[in-house]
PDB file of N, CA and C in Angstrom:
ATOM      1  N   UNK A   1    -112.752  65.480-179.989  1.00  0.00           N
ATOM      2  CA  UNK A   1    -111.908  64.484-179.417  1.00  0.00           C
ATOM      3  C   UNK A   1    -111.830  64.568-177.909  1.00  0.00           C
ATOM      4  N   UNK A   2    -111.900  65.816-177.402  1.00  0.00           N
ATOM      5  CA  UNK A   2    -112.068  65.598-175.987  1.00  0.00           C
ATOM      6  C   UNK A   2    -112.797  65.122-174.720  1.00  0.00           C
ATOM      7  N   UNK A   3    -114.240  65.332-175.631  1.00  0.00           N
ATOM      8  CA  UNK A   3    -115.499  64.876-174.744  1.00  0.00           C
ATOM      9  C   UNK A   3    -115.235  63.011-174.678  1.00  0.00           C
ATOM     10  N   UNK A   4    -114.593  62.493-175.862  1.00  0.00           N
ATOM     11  CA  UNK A   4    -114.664  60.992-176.359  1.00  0.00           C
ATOM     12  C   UNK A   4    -113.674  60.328-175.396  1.00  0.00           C
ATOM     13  N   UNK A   5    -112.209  61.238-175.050  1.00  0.00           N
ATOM     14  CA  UNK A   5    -111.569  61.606-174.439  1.00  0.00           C
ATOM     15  C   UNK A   5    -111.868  60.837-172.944  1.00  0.00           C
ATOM     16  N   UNK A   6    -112.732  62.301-172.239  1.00  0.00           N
ATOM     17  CA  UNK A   6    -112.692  62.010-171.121  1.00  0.00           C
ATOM     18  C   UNK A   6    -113.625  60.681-170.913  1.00  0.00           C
ATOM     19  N   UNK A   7    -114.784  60.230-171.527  1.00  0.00           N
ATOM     20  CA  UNK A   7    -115.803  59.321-171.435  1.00  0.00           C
ATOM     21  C   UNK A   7    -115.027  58.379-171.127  1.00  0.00           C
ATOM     22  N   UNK A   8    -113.736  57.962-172.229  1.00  0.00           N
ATOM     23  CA  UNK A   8    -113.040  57.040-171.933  1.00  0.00           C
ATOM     24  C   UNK A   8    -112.082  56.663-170.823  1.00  0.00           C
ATOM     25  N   UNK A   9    -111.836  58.286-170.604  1.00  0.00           N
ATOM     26  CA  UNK A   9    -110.620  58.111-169.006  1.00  0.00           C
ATOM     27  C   UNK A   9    -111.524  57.519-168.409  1.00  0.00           C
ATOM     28  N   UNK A  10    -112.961  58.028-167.929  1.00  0.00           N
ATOM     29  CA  UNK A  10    -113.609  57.927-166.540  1.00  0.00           C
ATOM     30  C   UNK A  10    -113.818  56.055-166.464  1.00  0.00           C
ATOM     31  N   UNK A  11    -114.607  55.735-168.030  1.00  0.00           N
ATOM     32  CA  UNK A  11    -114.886  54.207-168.220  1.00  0.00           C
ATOM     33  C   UNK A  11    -113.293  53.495-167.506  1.00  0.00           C
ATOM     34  N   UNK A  12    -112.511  53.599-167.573  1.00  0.00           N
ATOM     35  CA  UNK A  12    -111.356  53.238-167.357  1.00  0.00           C
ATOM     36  C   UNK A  12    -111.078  53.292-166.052  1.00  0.00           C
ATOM     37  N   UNK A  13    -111.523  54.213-165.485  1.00  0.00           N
ATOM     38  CA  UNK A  13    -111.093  54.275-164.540  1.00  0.00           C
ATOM     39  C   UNK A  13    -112.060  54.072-163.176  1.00  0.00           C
ATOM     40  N   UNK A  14    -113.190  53.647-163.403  1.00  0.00           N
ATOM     41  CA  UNK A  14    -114.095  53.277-162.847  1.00  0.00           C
ATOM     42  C   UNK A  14    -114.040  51.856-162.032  1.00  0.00           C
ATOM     43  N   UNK A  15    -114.472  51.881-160.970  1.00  0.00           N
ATOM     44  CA  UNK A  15    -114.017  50.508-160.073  1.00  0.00           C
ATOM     45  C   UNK A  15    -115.227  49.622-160.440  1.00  0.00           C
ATOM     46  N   UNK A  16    -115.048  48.445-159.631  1.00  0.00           N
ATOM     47  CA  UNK A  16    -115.721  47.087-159.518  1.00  0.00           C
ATOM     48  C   UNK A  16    -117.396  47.803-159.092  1.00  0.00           C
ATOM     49  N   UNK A  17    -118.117  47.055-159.095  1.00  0.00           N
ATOM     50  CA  UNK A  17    -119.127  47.743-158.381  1.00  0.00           C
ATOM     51  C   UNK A  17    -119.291  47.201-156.959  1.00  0.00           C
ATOM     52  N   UNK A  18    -120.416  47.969-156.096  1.00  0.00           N
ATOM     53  CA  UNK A  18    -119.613  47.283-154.854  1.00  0.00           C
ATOM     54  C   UNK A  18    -120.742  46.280-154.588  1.00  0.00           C
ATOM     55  N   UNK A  19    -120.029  45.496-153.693  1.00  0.00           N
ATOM     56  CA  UNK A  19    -121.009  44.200-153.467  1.00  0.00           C
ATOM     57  C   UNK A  19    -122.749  44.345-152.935  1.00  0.00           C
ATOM     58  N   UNK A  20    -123.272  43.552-153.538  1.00  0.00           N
ATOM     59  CA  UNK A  20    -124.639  43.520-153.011  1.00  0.00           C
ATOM     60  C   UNK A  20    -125.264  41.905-152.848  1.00  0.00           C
ATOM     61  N   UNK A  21    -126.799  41.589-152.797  1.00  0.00           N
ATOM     62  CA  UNK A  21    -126.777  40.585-152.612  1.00  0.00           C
ATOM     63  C   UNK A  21    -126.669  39.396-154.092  1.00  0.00           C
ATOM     64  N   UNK A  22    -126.842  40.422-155.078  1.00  0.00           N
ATOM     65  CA  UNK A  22    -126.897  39.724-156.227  1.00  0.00           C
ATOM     66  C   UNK A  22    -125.102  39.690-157.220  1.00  0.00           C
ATOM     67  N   UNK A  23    -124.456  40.417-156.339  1.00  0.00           N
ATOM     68  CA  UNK A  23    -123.351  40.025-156.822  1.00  0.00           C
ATOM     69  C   UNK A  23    -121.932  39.308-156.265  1.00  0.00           C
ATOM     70  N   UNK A  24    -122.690  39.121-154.888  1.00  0.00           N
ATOM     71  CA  UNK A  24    -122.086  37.921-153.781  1.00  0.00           C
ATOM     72  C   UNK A  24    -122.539  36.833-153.965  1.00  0.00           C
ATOM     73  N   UNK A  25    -121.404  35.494-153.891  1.00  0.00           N
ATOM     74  CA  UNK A  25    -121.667  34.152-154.008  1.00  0.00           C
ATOM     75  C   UNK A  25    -122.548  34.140-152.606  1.00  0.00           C
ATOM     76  N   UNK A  26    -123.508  32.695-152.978  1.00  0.00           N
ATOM     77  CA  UNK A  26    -124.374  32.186-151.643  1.00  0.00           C
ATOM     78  C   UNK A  26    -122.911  31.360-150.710  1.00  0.00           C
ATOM     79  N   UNK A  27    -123.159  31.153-149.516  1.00  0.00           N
ATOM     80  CA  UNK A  27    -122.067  30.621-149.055  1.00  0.00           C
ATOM     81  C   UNK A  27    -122.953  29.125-149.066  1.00  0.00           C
ATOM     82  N   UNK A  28    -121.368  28.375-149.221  1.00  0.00           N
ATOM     83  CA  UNK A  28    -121.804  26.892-149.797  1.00  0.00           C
ATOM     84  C   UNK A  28    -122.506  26.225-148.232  1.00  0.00           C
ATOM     85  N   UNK A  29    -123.534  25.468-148.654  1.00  0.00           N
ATOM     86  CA  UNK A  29    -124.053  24.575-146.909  1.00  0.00           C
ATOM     87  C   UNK A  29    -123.881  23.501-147.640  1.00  0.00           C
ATOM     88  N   UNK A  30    -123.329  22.620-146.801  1.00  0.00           N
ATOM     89  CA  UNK A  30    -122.835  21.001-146.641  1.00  0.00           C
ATOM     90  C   UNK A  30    -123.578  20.071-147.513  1.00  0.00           C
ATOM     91  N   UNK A  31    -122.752  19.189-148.156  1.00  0.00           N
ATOM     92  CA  UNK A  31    -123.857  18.836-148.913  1.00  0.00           C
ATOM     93  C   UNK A  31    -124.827  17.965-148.569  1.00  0.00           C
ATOM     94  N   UNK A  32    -124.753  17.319-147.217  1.00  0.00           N
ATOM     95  CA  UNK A  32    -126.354  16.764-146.246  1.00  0.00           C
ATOM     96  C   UNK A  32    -127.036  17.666-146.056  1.00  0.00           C
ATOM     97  N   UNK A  33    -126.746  19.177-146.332  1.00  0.00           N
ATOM     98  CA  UNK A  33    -127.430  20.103-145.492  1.00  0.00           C
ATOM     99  C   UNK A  33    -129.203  20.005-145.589  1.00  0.00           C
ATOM    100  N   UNK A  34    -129.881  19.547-146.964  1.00  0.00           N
ATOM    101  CA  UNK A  34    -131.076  19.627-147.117  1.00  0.00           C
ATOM    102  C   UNK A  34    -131.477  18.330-146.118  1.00  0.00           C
ATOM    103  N   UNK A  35    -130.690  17.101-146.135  1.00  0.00           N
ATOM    104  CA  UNK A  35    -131.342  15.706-145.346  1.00  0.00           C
ATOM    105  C   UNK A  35    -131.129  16.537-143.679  1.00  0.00           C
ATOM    106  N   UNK A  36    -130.066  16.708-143.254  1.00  0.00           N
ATOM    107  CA  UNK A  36    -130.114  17.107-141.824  1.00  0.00           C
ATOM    108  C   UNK A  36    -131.515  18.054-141.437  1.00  0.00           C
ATOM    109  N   UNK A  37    -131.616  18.965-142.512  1.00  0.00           N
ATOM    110  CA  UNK A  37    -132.413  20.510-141.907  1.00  0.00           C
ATOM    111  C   UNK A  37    -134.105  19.564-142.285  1.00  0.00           C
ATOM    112  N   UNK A  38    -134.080  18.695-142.968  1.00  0.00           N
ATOM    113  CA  UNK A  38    -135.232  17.525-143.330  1.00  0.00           C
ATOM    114  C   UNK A  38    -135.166  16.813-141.592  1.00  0.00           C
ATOM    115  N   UNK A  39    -134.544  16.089-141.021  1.00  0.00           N
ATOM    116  CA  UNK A  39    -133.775  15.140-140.278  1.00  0.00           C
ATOM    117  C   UNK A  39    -134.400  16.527-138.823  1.00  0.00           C
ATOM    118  N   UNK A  40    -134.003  17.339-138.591  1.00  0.00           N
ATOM    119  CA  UNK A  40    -134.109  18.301-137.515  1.00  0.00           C
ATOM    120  C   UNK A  40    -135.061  18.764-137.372  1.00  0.00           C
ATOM    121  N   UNK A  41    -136.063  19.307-138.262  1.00  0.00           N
ATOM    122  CA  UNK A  41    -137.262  20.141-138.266  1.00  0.00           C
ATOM    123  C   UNK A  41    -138.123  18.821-138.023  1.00  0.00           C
ATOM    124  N   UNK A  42    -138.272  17.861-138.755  1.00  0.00           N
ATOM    125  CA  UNK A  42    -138.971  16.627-138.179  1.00  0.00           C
ATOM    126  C   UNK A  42    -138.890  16.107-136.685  1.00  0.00           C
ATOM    127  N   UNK A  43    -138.121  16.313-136.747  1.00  0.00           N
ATOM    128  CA  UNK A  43    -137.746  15.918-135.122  1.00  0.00           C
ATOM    129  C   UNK A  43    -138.455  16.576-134.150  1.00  0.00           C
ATOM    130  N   UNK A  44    -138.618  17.963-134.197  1.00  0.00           N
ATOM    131  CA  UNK A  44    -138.659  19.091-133.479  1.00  0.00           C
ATOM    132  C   UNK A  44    -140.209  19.166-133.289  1.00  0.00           C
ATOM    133  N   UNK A  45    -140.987  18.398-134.684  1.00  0.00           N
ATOM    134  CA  UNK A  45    -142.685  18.466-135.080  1.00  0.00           C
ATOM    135  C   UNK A  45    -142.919  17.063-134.447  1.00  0.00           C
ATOM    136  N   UNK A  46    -141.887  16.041-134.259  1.00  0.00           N
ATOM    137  CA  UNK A  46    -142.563  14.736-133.524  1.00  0.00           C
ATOM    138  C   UNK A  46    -142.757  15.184-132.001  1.00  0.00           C
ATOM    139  N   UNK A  47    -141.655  15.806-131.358  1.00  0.00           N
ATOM    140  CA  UNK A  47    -141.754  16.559-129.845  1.00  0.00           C
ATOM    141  C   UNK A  47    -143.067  16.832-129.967  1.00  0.00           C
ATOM    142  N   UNK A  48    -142.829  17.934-130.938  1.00  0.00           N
ATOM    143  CA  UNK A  48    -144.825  18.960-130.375  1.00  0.00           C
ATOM    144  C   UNK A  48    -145.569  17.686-130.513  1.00  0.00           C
ATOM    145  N   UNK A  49    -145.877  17.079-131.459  1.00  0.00           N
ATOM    146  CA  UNK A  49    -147.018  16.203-131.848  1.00  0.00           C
ATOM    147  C   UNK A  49    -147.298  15.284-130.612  1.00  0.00           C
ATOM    148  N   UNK A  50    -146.115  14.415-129.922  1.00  0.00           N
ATOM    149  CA  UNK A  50    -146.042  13.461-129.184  1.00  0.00           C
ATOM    150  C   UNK A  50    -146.997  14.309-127.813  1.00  0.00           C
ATOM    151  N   UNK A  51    -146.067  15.819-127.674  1.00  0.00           N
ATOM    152  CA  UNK A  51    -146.078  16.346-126.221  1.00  0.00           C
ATOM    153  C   UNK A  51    -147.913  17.233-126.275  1.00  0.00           C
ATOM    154  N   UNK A  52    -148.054  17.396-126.941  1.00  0.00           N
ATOM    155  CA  UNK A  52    -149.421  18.066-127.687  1.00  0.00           C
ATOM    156  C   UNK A  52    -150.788  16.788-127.305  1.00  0.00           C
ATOM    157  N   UNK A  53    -150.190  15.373-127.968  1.00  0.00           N
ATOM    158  CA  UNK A  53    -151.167  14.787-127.483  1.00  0.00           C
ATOM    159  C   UNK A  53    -151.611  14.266-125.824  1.00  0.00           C
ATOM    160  N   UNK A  54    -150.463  14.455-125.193  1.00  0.00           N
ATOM    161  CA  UNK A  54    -150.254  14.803-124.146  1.00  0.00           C
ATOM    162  C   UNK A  54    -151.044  15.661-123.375  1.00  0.00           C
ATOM    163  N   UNK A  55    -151.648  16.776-124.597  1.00  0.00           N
ATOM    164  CA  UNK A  55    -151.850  18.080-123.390  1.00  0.00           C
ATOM    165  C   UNK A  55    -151.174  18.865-123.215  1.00  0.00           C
ATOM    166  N   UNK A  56    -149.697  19.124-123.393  1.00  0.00           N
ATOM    167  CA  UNK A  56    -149.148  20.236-123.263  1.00  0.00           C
ATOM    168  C   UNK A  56    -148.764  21.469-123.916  1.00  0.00           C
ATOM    169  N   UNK A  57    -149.062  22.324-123.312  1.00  0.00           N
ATOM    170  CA  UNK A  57    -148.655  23.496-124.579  1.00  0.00           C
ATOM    171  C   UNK A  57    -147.415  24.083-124.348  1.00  0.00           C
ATOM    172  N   UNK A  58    -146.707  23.872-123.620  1.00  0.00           N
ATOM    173  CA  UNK A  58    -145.199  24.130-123.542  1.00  0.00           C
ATOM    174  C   UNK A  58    -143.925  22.829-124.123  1.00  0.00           C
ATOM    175  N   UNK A  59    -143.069  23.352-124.651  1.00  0.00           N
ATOM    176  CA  UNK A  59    -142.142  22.201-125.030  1.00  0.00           C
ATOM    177  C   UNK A  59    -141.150  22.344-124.729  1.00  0.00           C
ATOM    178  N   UNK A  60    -140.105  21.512-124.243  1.00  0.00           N
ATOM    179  CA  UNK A  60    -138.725  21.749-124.579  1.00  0.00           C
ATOM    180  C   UNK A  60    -138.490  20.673-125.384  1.00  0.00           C
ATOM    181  N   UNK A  61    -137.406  21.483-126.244  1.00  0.00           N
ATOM    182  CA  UNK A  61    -136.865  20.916-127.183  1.00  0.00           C
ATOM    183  C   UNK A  61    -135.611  20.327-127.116  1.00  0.00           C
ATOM    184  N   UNK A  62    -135.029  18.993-127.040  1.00  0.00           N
ATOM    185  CA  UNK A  62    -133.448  18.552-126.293  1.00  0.00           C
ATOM    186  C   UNK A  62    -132.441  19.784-127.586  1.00  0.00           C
ATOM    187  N   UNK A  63    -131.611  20.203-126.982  1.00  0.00           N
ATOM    188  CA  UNK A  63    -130.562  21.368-127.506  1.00  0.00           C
ATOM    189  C   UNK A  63    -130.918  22.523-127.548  1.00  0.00           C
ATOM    190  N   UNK A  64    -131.950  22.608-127.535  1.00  0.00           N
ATOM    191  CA  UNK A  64    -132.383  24.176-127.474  1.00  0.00           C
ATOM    192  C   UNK A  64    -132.803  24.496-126.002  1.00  0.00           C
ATOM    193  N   UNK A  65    -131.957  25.921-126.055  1.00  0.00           N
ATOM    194  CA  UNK A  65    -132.143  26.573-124.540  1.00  0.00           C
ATOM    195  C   UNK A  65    -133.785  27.234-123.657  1.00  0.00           C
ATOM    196  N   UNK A  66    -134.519  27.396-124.955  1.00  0.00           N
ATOM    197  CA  UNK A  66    -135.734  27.999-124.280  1.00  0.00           C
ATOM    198  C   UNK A  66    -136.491  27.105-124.572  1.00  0.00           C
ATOM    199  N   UNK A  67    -137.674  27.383-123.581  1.00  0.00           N
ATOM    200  CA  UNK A  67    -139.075  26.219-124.100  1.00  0.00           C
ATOM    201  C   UNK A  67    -139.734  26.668-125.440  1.00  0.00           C
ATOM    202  N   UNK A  68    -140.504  25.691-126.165  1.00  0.00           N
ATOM    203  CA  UNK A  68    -141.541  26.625-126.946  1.00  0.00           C
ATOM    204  C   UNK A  68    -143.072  26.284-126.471  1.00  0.00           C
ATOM    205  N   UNK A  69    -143.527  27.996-126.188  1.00  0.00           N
ATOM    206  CA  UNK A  69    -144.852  27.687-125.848  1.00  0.00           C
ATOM    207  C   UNK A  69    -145.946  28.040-127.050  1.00  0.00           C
ATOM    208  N   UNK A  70    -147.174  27.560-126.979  1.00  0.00           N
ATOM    209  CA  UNK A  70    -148.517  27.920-127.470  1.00  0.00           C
ATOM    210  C   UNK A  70    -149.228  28.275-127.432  1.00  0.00           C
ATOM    211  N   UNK A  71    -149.904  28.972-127.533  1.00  0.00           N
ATOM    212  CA  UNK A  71    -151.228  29.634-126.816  1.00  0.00           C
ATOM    213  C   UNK A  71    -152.552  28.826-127.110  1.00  0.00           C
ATOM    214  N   UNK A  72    -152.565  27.942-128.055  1.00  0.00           N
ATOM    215  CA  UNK A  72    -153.607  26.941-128.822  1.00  0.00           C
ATOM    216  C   UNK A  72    -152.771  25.713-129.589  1.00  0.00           C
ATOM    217  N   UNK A  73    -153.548  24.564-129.567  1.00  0.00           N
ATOM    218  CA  UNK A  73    -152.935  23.534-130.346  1.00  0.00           C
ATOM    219  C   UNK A  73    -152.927  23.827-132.122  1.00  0.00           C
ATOM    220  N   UNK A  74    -151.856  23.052-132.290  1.00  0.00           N
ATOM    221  CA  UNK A  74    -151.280  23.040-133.757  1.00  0.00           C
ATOM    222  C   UNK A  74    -151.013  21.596-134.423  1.00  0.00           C
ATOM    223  N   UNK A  75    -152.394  21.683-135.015  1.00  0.00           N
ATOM    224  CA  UNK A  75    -152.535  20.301-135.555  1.00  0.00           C
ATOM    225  C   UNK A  75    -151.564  20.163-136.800  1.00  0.00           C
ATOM    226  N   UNK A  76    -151.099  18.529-137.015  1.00  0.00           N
ATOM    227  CA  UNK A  76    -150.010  18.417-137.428  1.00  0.00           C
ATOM    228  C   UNK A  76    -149.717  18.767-138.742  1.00  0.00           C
ATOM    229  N   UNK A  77    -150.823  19.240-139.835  1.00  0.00           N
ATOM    230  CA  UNK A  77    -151.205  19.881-140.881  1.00  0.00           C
ATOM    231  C   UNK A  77    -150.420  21.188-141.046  1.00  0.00           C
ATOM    232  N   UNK A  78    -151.083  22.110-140.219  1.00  0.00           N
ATOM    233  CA  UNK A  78    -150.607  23.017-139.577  1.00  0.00           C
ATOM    234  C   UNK A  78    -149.010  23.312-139.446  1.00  0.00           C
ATOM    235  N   UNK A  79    -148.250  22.538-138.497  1.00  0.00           N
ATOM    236  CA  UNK A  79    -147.058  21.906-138.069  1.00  0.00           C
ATOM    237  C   UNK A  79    -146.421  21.690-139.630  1.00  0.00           C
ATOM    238  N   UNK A  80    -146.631  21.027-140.400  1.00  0.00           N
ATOM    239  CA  UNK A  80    -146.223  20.765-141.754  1.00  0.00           C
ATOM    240  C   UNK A  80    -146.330  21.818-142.412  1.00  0.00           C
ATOM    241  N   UNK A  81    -147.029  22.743-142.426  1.00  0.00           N
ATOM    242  CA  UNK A  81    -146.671  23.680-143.488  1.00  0.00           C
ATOM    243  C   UNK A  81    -146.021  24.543-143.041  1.00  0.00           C
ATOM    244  N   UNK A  82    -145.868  25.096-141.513  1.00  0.00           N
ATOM    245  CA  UNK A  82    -145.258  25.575-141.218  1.00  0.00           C
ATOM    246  C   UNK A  82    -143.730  25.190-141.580  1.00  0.00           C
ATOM    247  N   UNK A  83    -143.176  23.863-141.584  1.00  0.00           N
ATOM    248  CA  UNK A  83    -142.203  23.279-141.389  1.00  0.00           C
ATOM    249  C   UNK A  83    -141.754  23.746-142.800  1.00  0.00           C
ATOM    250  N   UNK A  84    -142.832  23.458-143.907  1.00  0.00           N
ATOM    251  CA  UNK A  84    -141.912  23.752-145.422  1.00  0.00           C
ATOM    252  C   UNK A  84    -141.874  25.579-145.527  1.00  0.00           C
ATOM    253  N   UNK A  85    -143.037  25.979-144.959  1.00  0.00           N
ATOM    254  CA  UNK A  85    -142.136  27.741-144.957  1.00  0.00           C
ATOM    255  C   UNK A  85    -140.778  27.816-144.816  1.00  0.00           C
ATOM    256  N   UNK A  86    -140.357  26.713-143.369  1.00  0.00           N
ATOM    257  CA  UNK A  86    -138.869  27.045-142.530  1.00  0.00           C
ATOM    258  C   UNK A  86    -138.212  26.832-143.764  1.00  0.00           C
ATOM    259  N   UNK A  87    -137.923  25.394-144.174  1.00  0.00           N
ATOM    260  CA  UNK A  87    -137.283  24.906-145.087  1.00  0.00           C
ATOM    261  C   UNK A  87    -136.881  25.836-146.304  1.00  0.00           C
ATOM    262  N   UNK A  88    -137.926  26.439-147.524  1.00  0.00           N
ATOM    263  CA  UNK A  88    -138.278  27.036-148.192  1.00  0.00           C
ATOM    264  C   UNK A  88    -137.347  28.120-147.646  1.00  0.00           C
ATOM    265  N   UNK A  89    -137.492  28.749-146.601  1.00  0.00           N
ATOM    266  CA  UNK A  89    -136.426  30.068-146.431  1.00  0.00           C
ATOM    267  C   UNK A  89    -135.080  29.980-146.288  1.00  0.00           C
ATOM    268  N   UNK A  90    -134.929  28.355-145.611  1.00  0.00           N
ATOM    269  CA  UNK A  90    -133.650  28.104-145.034  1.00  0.00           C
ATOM    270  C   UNK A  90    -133.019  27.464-146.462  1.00  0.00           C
ATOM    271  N   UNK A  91    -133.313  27.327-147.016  1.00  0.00           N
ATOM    272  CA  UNK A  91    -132.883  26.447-148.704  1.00  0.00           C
ATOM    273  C   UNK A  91    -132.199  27.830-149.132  1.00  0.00           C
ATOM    274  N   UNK A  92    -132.955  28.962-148.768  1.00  0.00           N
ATOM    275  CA  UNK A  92    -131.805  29.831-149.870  1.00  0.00           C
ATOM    276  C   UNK A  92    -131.286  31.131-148.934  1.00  0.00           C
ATOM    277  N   UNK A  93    -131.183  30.653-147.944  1.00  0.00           N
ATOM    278  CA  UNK A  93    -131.199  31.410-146.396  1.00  0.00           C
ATOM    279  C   UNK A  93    -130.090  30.112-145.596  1.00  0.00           C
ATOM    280  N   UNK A  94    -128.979  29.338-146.208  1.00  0.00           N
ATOM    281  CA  UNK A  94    -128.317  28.695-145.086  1.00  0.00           C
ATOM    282  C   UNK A  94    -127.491  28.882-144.007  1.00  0.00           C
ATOM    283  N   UNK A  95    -127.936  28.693-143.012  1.00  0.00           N
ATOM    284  CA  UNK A  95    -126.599  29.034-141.919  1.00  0.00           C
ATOM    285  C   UNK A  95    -125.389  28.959-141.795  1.00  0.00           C
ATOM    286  N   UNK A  96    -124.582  29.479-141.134  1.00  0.00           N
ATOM    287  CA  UNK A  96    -123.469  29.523-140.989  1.00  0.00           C
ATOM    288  C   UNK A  96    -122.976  28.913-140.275  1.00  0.00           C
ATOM    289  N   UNK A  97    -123.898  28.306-139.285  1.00  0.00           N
ATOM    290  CA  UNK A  97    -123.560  27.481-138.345  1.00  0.00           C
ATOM    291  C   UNK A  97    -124.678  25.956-137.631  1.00  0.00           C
ATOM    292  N   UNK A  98    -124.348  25.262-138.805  1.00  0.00           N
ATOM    293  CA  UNK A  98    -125.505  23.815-138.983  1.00  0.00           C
ATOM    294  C   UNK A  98    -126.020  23.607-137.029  1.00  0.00           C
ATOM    295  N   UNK A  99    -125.521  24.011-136.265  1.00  0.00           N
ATOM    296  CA  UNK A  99    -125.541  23.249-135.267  1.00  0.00           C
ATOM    297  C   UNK A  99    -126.678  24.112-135.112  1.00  0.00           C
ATOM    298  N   UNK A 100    -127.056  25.389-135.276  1.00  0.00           N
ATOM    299  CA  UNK A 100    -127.984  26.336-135.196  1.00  0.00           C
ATOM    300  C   UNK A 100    -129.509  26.032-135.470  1.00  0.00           C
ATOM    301  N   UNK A 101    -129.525  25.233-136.595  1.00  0.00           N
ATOM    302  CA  UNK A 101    -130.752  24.744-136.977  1.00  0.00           C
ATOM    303  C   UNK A 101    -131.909  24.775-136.332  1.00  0.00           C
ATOM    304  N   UNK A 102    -131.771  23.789-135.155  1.00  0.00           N
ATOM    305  CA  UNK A 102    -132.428  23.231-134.900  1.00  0.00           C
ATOM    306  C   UNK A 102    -133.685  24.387-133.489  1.00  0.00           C
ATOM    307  N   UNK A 103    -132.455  25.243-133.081  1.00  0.00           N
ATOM    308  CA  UNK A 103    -132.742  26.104-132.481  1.00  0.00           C
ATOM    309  C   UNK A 103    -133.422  27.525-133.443  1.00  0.00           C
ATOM    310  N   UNK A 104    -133.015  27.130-134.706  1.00  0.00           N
ATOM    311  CA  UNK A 104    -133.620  28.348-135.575  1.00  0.00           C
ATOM    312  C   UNK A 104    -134.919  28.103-135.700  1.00  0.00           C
ATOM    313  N   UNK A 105    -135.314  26.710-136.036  1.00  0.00           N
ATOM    314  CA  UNK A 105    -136.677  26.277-136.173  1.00  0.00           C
ATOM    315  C   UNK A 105    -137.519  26.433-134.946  1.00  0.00           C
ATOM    316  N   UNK A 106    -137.306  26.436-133.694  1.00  0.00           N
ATOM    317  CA  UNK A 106    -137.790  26.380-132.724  1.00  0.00           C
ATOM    318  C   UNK A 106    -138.281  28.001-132.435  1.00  0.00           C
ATOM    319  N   UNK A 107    -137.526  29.141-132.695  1.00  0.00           N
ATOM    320  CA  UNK A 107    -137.372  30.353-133.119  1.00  0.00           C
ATOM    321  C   UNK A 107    -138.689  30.660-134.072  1.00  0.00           C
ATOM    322  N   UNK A 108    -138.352  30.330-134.705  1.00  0.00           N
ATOM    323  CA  UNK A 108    -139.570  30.324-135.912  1.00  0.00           C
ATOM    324  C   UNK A 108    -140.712  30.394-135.638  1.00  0.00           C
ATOM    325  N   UNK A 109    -140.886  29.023-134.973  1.00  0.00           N
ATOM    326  CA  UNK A 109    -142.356  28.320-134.688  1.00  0.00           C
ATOM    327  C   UNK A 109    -142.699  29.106-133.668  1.00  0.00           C
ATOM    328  N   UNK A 110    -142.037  29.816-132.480  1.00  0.00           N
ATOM    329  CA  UNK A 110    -142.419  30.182-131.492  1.00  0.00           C
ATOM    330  C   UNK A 110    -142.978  31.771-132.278  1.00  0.00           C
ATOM    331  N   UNK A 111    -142.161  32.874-133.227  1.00  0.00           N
ATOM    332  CA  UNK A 111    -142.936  33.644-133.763  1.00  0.00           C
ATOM    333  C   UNK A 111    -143.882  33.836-134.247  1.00  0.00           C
ATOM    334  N   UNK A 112    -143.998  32.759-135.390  1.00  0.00           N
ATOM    335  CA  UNK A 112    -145.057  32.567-136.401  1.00  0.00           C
ATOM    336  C   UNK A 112    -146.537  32.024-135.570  1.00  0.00           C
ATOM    337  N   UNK A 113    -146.765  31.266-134.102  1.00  0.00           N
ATOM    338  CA  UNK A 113    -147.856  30.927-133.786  1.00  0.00           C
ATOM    339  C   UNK A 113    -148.408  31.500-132.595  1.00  0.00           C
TER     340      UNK A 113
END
């Protein structure tokens, strides 16, 4: 009776487990959030595309504080798949702060090329 005993104190007395990522809610994003982060990243690929045919390999982007540069052109193929990586991460990866977006993508693109 004692071993059955203690099994049961400890079960009892055992806490919550502690949080991780699979036992934390996702925090809720807005429910435009997929049309806006659709709506922003497009935006951001008409700049390059427009400024690209142009000739340029530097961009600024209106709201975002730094330029994005290139070292080689990024045909708009290219530009598109990059764009659904962003998406794809940001779908189950949402910010905390929508206004961020647009500057996250710009972030991105400037790593990844």
């Amino acid at each position: 009776g004692g071993v059955v005993r203690q099994v049961a104190d400890h079960l009892s007395n055992v806490g919550a487990p502690r949080p991780n990522q699979s036992t934390q809610s996702q925090a809720l994003a807005p429910p435009d959030f997929l049309h806006q982060l659709d709506i922003t990243t497009q935006e951001v690929l008409d700049i390059i595309s427009t400024q690209q045919s142009l000739g340029s390999s530097s961009f600024k982007i209106p709201g975002v504080e730094n330029s994005l540069t290139f070292n080689r052109n990024i045909n708009i193929a290219q530009l598109r798949r990059l764009k659904r990586q962003f998406v794809t991460y940001t779908k189950s990866h949402p910010p905390s702060d929508m206004t961020k977006l647009k500057e996250s993508f710009v972030q991105y693109l400037q790593s990844v090329v």
